[in-house]
Protein backbone atom coordinates (compact mmCIF):
# COMPACT_ATOMS: atom_id res chain seq x y z
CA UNK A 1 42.95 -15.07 14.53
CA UNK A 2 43.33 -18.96 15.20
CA UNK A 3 43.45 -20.21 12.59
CA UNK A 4 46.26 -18.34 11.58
CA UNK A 5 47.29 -19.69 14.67
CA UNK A 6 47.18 -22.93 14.35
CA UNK A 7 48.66 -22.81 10.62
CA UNK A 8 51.62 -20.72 11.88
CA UNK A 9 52.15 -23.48 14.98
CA UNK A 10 52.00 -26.52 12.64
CA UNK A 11 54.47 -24.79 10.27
CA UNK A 12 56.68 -24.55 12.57
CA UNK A 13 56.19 -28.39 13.39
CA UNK A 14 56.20 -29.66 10.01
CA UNK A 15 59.43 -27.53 9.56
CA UNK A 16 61.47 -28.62 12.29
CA UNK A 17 60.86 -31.92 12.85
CA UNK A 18 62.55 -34.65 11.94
CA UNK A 19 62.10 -38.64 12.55
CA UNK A 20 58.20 -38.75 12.01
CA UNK A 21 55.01 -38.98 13.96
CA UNK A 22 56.59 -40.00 17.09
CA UNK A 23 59.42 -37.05 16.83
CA UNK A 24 56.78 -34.56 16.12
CA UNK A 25 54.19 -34.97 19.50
CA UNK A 26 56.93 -33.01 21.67
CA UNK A 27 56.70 -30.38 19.33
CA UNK A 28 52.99 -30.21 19.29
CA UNK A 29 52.79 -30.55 22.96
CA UNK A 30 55.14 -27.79 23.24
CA UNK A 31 52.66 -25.66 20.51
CA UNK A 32 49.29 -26.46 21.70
CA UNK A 33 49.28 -27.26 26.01
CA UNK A 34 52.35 -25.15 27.02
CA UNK A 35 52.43 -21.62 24.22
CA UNK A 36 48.96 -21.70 22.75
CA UNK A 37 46.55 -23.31 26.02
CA UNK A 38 44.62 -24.77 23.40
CA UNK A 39 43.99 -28.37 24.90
CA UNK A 40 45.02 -29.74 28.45
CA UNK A 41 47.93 -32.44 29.19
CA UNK A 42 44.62 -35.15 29.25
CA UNK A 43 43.20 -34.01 25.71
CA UNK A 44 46.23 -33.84 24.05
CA UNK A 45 46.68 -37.61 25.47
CA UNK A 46 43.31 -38.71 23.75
CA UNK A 47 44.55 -36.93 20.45
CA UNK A 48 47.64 -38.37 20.43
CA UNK A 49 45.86 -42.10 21.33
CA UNK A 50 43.97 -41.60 18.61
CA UNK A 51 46.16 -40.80 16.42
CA UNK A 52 47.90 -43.70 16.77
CA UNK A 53 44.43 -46.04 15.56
CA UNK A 54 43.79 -43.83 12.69
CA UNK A 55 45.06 -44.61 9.26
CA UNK A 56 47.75 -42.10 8.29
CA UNK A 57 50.70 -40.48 8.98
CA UNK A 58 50.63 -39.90 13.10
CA UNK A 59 51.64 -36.00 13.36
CA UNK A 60 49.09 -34.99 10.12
CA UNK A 61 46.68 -36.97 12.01
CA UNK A 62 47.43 -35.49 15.32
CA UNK A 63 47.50 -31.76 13.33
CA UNK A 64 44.12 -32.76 12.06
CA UNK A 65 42.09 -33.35 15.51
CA UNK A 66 44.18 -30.48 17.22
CA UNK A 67 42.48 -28.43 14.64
CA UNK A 68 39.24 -29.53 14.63
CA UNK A 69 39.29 -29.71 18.42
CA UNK A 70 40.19 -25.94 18.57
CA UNK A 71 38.47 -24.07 15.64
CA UNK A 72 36.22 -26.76 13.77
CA UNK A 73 36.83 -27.87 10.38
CA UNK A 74 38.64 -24.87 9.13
CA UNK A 75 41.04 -25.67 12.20
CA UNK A 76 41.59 -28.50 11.01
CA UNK A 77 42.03 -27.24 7.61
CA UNK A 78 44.66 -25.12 8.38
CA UNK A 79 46.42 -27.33 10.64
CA UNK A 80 46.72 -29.88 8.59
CA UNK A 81 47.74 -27.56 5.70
CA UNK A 82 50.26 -26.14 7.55
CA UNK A 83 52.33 -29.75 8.84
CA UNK A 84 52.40 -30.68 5.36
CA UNK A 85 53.40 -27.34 3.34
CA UNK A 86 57.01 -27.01 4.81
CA UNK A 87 57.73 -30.91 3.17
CA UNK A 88 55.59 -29.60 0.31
CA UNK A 89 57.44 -26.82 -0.41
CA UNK A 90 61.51 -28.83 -0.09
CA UNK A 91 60.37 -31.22 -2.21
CA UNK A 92 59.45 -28.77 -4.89
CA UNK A 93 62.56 -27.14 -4.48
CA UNK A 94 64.41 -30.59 -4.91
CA UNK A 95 62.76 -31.79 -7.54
C-alpha cells in the first residue's frame, strides 16, 4: 500500500537525518527517484525548488508535495506525518 509507503520512507528520513532541510534532500532522493521510482531526477528538482519558496521547514515541505505528488492528499498526509513523528516521539522521551 503507498501510503504505508511513503510513511515508512519519511520515517526513515525524519529518523536519520541530521542538519535540516538541506541534509535531508539526499535522503529523500535516495527514498523516492532511486528505491521507490516515485518521481524522476526533474520532478524531484521542481519539489525541492519549491520547497525552498514555501514557508516552512524545507524537508516537511518537500515530504508534503512528494506525498501529494504520489498518492493525493492522504500522501501527503502520511508523508508529512511520518518526517515529523521520529522528532515527535525523542522529544517526548526527553521531556
Amino acid at each position: 500500500m503507498v501510503y504505508w509507503e511513503l510513511f515508512w520512507s519519511f520515517v526513515q528520513v525524519g529518523a536519520f537525518c541530521v542538519g535540516g532541510g538541506y541534509a535531508s534532500m539526499p535522503l529523500i532522493q535516495e527514498q523516492v527517484i532511486e528505491r521507490h521510482g516515485w518521481l524522476t531526477l526533474q520532478q524531484f528538482i521542481d519539489i525541492f525548488t519549491i520547497s525552498q519558496m514555501t514557508p516552512g521547514p524545507i524537508g516537511i515541505n518537500a515530504a508534503t508535495f512528494v506525498g501529494y505528488r504520489t498518492a493525493g492528499f492522504w500522501g501527503a498526509a502520511a508523508a508529512t506525518f511520518g518526517t515529523v513523528l521520529p522528532s515527535f516521539v525523542i522529544i517526548l522521551i526527553l521531556a
